[in-house]
N, C-alpha and C. Protein backbone atom coordinates (compact mmCIF):
# COMPACT_ATOMS: atom_id res chain seq x y z
N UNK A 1 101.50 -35.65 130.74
CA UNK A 1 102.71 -36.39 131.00
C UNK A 1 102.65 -37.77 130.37
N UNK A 2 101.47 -38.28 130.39
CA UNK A 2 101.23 -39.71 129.92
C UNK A 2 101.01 -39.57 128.31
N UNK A 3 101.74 -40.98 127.89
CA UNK A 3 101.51 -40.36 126.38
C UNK A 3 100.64 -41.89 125.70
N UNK A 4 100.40 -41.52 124.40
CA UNK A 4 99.57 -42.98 124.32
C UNK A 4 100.25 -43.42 123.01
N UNK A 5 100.10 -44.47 122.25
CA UNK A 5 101.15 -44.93 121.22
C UNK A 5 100.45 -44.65 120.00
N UNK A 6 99.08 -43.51 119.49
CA UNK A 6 99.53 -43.54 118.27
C UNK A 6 97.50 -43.70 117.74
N UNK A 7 96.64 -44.37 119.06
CA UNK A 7 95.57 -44.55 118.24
C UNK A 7 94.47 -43.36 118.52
N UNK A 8 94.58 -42.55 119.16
CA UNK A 8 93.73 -41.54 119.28
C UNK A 8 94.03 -40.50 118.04
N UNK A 9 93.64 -38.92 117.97
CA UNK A 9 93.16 -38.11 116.98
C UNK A 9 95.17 -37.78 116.51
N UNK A 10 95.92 -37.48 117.90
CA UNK A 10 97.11 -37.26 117.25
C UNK A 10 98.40 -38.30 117.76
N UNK A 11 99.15 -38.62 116.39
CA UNK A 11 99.71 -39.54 116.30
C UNK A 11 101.35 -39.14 116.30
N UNK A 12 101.89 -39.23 116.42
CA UNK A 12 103.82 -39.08 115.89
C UNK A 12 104.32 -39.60 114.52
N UNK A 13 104.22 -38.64 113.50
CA UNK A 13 104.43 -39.01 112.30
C UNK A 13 106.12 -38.99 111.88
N UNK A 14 106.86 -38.56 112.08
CA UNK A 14 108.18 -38.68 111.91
C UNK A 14 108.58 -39.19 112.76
N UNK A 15 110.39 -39.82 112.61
CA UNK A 15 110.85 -40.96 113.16
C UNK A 15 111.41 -39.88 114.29
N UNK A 16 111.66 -38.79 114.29
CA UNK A 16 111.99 -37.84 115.50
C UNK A 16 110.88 -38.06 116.69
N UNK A 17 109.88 -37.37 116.17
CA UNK A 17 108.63 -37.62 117.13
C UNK A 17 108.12 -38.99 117.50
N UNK A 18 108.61 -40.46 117.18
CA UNK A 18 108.39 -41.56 117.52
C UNK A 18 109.34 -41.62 118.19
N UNK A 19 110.34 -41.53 117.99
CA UNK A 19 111.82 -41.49 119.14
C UNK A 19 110.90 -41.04 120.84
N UNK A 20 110.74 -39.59 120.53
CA UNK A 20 110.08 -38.81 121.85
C UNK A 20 109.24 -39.69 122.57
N UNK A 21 108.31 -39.84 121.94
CA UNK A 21 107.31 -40.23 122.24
C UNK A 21 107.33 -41.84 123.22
N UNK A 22 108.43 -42.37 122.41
CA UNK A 22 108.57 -44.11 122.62
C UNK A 22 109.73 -43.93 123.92
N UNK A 23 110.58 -42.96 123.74
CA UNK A 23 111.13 -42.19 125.68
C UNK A 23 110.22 -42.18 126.28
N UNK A 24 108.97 -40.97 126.59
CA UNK A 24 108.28 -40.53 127.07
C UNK A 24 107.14 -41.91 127.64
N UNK A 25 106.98 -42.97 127.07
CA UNK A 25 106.35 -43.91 127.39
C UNK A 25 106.77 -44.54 128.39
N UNK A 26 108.37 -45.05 128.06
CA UNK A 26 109.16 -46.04 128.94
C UNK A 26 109.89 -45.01 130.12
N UNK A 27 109.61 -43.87 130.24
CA UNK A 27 110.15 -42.70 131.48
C UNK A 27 108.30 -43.11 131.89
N UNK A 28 107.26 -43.16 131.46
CA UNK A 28 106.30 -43.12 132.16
C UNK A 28 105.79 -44.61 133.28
N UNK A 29 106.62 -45.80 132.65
CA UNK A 29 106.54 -46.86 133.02
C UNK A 29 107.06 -46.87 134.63
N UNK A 30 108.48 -46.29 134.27
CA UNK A 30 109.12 -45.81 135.37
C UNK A 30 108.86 -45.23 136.50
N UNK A 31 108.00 -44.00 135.55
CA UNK A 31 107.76 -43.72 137.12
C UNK A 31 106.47 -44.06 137.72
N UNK A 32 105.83 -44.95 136.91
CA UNK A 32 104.53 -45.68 138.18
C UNK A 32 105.07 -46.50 138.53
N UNK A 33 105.97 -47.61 138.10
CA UNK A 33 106.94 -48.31 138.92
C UNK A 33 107.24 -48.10 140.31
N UNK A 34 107.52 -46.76 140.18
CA UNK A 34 108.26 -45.65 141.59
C UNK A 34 107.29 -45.65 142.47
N UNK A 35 106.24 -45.15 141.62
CA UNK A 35 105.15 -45.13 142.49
C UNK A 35 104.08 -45.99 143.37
N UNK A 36 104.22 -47.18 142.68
CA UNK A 36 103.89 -48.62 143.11
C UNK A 36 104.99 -48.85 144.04
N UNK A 37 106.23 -48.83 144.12
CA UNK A 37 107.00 -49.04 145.30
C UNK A 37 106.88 -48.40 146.25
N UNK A 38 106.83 -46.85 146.03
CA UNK A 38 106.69 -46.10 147.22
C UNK A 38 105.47 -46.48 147.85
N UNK A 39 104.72 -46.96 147.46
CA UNK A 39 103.43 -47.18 147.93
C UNK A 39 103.62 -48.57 148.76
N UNK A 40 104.23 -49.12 148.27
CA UNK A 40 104.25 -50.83 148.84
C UNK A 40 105.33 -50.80 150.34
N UNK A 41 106.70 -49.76 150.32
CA UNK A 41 107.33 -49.61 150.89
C UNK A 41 106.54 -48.68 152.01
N UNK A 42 105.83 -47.42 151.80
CA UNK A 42 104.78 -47.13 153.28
C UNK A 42 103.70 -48.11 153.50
N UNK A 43 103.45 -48.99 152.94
CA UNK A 43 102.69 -50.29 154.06
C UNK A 43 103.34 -51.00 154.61
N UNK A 44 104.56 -51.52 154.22
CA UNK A 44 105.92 -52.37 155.12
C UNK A 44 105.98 -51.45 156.10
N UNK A 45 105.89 -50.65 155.73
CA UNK A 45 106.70 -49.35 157.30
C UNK A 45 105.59 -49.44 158.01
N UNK A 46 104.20 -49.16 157.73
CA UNK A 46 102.71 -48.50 158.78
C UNK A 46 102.97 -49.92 159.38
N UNK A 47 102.83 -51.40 159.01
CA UNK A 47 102.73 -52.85 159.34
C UNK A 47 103.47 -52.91 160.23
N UNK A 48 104.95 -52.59 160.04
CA UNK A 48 106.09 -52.45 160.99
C UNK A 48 105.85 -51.58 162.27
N UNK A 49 105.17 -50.47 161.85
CA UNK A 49 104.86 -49.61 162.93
C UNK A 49 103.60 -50.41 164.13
N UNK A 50 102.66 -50.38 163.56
CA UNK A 50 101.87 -51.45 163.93
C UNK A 50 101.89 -52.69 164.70
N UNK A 51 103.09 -53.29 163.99
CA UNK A 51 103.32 -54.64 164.86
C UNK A 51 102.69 -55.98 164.21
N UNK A 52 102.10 -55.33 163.02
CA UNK A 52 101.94 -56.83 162.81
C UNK A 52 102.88 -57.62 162.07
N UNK A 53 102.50 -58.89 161.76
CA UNK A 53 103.56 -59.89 161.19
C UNK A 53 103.14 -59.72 159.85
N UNK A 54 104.68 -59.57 158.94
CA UNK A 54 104.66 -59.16 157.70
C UNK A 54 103.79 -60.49 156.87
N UNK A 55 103.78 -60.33 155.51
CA UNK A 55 103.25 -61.17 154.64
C UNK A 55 104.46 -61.94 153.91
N UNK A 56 104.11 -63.50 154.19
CA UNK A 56 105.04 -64.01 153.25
C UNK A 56 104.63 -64.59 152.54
N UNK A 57 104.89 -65.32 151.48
CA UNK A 57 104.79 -66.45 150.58
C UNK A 57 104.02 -67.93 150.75
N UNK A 58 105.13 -67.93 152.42
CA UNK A 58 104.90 -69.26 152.65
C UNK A 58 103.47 -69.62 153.14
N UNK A 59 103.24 -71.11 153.14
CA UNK A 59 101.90 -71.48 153.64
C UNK A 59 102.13 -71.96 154.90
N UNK A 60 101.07 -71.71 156.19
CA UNK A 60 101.79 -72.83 157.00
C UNK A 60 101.75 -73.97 157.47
């Protein structure tokens, strides 16, 4: 699923297969994006469940 840009054994030699490929990168960004949220969003929830006091920014 993960694709790499070009320096390992096989590369994308036509501007078709650089098209694909340069999708397939930025759909992959995406979805660890997703996945980093979903992840960040079930610790807000377990914390919430829990009871403890969320994390902010501020100092006090």
């Amino acid at each position: 699923m993960f694709a790499t840009v070009g320096f390992g054994d096989i590369a994308a030699v036509t501007d078709g297969t650089r098209a694909v490929v340069s999708a397939q990168i930025v759909c992959n960004l995406i979805f660890l994006a997703l996945v980093v949220r979903l992840f960040v969003l079930a610790a807000k929830h377990r914390r919430q469940q829990v009871g403890e006091k969320p994390i902010t920014d501020e100092s006090p």
